[in-house]
N, C-alpha and C. Protein backbone atom coordinates (compact mmCIF):
# COMPACT_ATOMS: atom_id res chain seq x y z
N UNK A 1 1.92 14.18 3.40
CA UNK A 1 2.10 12.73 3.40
C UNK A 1 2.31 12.20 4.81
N UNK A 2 3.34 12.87 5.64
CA UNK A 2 3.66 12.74 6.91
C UNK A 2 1.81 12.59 7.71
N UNK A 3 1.39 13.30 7.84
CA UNK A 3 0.28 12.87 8.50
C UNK A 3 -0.81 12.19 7.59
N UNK A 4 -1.11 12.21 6.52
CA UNK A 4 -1.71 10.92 6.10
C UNK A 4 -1.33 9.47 7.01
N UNK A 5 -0.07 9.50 6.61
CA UNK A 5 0.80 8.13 7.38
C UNK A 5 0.30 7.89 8.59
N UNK A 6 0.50 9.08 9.44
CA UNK A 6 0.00 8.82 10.96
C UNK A 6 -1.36 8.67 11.14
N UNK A 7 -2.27 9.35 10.20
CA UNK A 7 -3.19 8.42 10.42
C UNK A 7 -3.75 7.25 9.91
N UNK A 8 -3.26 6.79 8.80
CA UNK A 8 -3.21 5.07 9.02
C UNK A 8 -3.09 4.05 10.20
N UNK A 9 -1.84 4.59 10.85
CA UNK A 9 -1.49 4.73 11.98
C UNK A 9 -2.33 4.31 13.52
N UNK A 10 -3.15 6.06 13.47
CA UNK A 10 -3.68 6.03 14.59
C UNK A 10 -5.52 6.17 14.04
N UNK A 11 -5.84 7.31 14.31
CA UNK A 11 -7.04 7.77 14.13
C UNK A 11 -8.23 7.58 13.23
N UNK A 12 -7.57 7.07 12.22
CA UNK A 12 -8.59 6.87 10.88
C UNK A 12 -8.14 5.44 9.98
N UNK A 13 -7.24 4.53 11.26
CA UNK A 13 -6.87 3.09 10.73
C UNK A 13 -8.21 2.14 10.38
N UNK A 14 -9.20 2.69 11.25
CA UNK A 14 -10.67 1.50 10.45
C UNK A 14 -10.78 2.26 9.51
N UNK A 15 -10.94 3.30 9.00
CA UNK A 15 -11.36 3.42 7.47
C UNK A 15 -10.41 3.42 6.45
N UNK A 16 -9.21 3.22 6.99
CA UNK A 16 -8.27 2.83 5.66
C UNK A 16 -8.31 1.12 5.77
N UNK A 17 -8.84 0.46 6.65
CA UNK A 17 -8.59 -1.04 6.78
C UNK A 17 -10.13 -1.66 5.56
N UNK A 18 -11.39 -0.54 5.91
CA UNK A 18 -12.21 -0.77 5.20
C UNK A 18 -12.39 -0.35 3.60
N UNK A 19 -11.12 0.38 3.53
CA UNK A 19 -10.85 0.50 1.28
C UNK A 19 -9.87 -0.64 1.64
N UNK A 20 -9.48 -1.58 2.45
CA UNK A 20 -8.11 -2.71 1.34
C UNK A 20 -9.68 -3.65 0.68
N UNK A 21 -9.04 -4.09 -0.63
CA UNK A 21 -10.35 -4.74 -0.89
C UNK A 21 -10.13 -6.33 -0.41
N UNK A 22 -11.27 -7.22 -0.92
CA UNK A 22 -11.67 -8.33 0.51
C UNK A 22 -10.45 -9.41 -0.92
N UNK A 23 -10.05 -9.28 -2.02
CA UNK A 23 -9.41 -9.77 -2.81
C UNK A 23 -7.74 -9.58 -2.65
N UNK A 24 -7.42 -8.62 -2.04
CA UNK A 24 -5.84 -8.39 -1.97
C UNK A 24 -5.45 -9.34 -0.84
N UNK A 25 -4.50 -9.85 -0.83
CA UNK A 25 -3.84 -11.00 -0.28
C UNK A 25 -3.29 -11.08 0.94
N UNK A 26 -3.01 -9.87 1.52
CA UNK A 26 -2.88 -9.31 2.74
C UNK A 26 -3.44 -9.23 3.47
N UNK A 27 -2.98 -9.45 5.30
CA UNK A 27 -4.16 -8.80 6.02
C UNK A 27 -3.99 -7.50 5.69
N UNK A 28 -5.78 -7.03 6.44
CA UNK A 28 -6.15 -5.51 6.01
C UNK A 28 -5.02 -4.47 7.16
N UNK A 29 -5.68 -5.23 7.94
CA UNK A 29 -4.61 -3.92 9.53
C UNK A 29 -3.09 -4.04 8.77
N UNK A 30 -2.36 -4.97 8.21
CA UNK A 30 -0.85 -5.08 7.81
C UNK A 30 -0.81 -4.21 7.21
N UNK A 31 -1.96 -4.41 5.89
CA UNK A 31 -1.63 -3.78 4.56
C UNK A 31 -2.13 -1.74 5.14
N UNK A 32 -2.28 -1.55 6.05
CA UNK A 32 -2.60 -0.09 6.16
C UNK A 32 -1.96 0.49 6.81
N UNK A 33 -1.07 -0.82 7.85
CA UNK A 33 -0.26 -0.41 9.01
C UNK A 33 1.48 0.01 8.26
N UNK A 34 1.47 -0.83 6.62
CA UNK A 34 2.85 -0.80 5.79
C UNK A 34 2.14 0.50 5.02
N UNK A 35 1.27 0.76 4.70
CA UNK A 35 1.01 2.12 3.80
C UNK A 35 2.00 2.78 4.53
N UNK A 36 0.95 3.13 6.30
CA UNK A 36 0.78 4.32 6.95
C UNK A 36 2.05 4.54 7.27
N UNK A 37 3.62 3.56 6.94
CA UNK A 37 4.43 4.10 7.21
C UNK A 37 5.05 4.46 6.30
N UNK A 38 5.25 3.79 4.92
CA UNK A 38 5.36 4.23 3.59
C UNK A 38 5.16 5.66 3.67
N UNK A 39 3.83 6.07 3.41
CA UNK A 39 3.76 7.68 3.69
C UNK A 39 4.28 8.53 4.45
N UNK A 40 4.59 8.29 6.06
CA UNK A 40 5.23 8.59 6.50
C UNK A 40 6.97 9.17 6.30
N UNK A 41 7.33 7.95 5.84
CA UNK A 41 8.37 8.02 4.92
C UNK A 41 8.79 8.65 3.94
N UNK A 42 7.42 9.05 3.06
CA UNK A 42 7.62 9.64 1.59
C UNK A 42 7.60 11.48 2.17
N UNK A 43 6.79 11.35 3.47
CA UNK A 43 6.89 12.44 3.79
C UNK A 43 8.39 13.48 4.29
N UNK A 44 8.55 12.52 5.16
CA UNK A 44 9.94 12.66 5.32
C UNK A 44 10.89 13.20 4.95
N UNK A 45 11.06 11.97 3.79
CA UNK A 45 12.04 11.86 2.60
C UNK A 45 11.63 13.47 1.88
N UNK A 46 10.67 13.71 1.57
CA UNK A 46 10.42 15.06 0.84
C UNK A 46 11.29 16.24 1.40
N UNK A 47 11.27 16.13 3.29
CA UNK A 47 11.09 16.79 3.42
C UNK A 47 12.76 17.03 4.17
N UNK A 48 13.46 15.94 4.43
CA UNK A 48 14.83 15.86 4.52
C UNK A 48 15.82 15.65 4.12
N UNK A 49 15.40 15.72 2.61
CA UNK A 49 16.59 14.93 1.54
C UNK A 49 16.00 15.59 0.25
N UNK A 50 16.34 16.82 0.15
CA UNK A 50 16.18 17.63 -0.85
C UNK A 50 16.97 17.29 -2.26
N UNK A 51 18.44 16.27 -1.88
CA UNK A 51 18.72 16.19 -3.16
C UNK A 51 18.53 15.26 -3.69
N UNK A 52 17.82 14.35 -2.89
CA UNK A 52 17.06 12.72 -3.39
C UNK A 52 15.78 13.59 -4.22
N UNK A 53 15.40 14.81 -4.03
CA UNK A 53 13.74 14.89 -3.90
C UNK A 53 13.32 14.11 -5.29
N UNK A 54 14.01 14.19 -6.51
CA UNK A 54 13.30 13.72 -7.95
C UNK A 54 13.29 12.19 -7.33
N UNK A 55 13.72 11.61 -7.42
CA UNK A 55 13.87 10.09 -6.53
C UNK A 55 12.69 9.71 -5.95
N UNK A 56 12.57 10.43 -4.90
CA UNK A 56 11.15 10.46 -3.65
C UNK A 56 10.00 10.89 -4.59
N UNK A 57 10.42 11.91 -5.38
CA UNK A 57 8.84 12.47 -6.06
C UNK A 57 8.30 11.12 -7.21
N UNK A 58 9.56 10.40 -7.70
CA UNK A 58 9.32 9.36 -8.94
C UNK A 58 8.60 8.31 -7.49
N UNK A 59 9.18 7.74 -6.82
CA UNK A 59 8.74 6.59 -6.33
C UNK A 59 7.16 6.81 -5.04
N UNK A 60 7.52 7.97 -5.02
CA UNK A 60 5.85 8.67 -4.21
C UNK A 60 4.41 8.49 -5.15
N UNK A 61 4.94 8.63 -6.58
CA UNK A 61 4.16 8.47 -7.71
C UNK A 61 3.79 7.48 -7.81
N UNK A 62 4.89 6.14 -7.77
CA UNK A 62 4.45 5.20 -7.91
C UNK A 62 3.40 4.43 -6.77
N UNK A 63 3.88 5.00 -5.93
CA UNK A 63 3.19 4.23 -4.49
C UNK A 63 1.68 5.23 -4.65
N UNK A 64 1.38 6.00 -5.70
CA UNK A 64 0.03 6.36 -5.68
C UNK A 64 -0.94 5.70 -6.38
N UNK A 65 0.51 4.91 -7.77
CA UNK A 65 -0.10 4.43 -8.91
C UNK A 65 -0.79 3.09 -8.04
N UNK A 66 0.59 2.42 -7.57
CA UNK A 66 0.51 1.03 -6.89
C UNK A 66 -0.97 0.63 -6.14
N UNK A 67 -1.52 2.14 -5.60
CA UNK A 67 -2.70 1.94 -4.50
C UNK A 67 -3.80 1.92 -5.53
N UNK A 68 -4.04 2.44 -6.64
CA UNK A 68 -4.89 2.63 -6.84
C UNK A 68 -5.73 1.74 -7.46
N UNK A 69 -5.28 0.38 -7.67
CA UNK A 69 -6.53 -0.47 -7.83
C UNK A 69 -7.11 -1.12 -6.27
N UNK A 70 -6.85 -0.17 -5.49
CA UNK A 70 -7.78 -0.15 -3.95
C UNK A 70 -8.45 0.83 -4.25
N UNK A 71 -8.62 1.65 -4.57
CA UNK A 71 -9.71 2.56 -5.15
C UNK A 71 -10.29 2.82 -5.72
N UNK A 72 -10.20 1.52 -6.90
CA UNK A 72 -10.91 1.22 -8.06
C UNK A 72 -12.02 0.26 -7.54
N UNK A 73 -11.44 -0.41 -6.79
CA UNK A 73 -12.21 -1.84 -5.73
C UNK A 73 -13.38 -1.17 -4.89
N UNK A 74 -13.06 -0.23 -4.25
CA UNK A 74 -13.90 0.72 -3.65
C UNK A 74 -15.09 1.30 -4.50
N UNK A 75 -15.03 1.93 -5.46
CA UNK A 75 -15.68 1.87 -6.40
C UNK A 75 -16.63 0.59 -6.75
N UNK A 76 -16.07 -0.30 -7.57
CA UNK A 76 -16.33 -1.44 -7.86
C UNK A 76 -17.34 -2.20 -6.87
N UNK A 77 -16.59 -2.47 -5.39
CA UNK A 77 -17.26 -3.16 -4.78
C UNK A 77 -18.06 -2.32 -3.56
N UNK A 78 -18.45 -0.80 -4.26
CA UNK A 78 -19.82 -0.10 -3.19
C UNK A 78 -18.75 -0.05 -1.85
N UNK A 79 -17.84 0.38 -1.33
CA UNK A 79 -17.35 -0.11 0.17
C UNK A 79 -17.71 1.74 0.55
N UNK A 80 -18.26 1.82 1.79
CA UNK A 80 -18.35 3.14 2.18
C UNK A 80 -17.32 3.34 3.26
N UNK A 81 -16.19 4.66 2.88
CA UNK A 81 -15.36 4.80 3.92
C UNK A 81 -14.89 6.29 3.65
N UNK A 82 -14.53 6.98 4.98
CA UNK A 82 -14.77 8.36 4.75
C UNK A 82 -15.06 9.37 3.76
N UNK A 83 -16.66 8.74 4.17
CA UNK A 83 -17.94 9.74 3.58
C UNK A 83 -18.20 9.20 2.03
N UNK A 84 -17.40 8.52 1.89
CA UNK A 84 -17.76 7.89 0.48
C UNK A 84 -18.86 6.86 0.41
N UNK A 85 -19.65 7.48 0.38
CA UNK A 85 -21.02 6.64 0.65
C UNK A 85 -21.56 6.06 -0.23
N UNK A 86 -21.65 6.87 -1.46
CA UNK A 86 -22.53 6.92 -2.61
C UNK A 86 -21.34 6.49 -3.89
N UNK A 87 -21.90 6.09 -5.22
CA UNK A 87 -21.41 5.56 -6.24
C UNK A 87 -20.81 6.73 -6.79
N UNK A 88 -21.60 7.95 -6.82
CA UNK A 88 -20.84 9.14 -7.46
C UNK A 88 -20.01 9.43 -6.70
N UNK A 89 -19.71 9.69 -5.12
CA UNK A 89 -18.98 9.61 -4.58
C UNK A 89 -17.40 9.17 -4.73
N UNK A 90 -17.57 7.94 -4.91
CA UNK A 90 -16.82 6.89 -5.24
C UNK A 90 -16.08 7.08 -6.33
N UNK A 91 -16.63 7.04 -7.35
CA UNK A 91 -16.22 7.87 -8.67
C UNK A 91 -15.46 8.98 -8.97
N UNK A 92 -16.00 9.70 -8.21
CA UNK A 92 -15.64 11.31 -8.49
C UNK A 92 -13.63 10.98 -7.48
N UNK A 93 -13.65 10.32 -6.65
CA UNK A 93 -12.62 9.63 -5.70
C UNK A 93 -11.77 9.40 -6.86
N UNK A 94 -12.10 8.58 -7.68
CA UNK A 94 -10.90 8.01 -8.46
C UNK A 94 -10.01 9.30 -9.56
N UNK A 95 -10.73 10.36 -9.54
CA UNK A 95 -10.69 11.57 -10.30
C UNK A 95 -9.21 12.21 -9.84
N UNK A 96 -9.47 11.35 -8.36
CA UNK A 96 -8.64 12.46 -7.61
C UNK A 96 -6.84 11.47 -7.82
N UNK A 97 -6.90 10.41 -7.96
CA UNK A 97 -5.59 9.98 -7.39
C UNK A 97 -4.83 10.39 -8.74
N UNK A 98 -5.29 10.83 -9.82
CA UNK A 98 -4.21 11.34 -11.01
C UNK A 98 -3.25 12.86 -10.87
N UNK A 99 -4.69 13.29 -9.67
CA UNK A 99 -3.87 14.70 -9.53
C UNK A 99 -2.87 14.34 -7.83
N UNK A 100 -2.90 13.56 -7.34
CA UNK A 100 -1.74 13.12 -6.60
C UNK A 100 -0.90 12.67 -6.56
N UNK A 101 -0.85 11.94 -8.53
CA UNK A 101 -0.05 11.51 -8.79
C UNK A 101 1.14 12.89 -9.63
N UNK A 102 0.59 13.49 -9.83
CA UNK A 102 1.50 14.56 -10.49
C UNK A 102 1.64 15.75 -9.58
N UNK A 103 0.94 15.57 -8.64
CA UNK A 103 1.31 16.51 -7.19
C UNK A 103 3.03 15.93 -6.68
N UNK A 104 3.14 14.49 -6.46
CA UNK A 104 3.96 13.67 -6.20
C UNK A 104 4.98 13.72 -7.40
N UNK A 105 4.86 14.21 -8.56
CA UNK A 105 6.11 14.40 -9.53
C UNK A 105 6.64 15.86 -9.61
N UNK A 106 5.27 17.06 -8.92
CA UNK A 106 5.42 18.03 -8.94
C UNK A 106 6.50 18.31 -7.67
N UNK A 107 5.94 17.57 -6.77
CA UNK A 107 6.99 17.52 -5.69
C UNK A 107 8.60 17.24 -5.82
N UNK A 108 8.29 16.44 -6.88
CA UNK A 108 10.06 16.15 -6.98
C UNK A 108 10.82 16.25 -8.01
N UNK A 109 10.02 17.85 -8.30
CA UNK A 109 10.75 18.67 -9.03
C UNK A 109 10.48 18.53 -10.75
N UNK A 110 9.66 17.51 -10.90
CA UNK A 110 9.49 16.57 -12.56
C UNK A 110 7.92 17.38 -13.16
N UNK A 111 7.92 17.80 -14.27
CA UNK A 111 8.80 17.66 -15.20
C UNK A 111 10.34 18.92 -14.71
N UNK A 112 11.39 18.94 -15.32
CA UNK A 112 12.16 19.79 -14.77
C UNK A 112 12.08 21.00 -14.99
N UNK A 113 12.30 22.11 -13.95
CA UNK A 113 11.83 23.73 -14.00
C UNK A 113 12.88 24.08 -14.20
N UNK A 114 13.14 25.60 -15.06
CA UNK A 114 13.52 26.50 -15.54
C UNK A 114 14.30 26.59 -14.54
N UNK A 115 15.81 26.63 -13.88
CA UNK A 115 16.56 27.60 -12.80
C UNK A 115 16.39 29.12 -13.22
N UNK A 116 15.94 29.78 -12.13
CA UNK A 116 15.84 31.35 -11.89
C UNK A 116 17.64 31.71 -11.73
C-alpha cells in the first residue's frame, strides 16, 4: 500500500489522474494526490499498529470499496491507463478489486484465525 501511495504521489500521478472519472466532483490531481496519501497511510498503519490492525484491515476495505466506482467508470467510459487499453482489459480490472478487498480484511486479521 505504502508504495502504491507514493506513487500517486510521484511517478505514475498522470495515470492515476487519468482513471478519476470526468463526473466525480473533484479535481483529478486532488483526488489522487488524497488517495496517494490515504494509501500511504493504510500502509503504515498496517504496518505500525499491529493492535489497530482489524481496524486498518476494516477501513482499508472500505477505501477499496469507496474507489471502485472509478473503476467501473474506466470501464464504462473506454479511459486507457496503465496498459488498460482494451475493453477486456478493463473488465478483467474490475475482477481484481474484490480480491483486494479481502486481501485488505485478510490483512487485518478478518475473518478471525484460529490462535496456534
Amino acid at each position: 500500500m505504502t508504495v502504491a501511495g507514493v506513487s500517486h504521489l510521484t511517478f505514475a500521478r498522470g495515470e492515476f489522474q487519468a482513471q478519476v472519472p470526468d463526473w466525480f466532483p473533484l479535481d483529478a490531481d486532488f483526488t489522487v494526490l488524497g488517495s496517494g496519501v490515504a494509501e500511504v497511510g493504510f500502509g503504515l498503519a498496517l504496518l505500525a499498529l499491529p493492535r489497530k490492525r482489524r481496524i486498518v484491515g476494516l477501513a482499508l476495505a472500505a477505501f477499496f470499496v469507496a474507489i471502485f466506482p472509478g473503476n467501473i467508470a474506466q470501464y464504462v467510459e473506454g479511459t486507457s491507463a496503465f496498459g488498460l487499453d482494451t475493453d477486456t482489459k478493463r473488465l478483467l480490472r474490475l475482477f481484481g478489486q474484490p480480491v483486494l478487498i479481502a486481501a485488505a480484511l485478510w490483512a487485518g486479521g478478518l475473518p478471525e484465525r484460529a490462535e496456534r
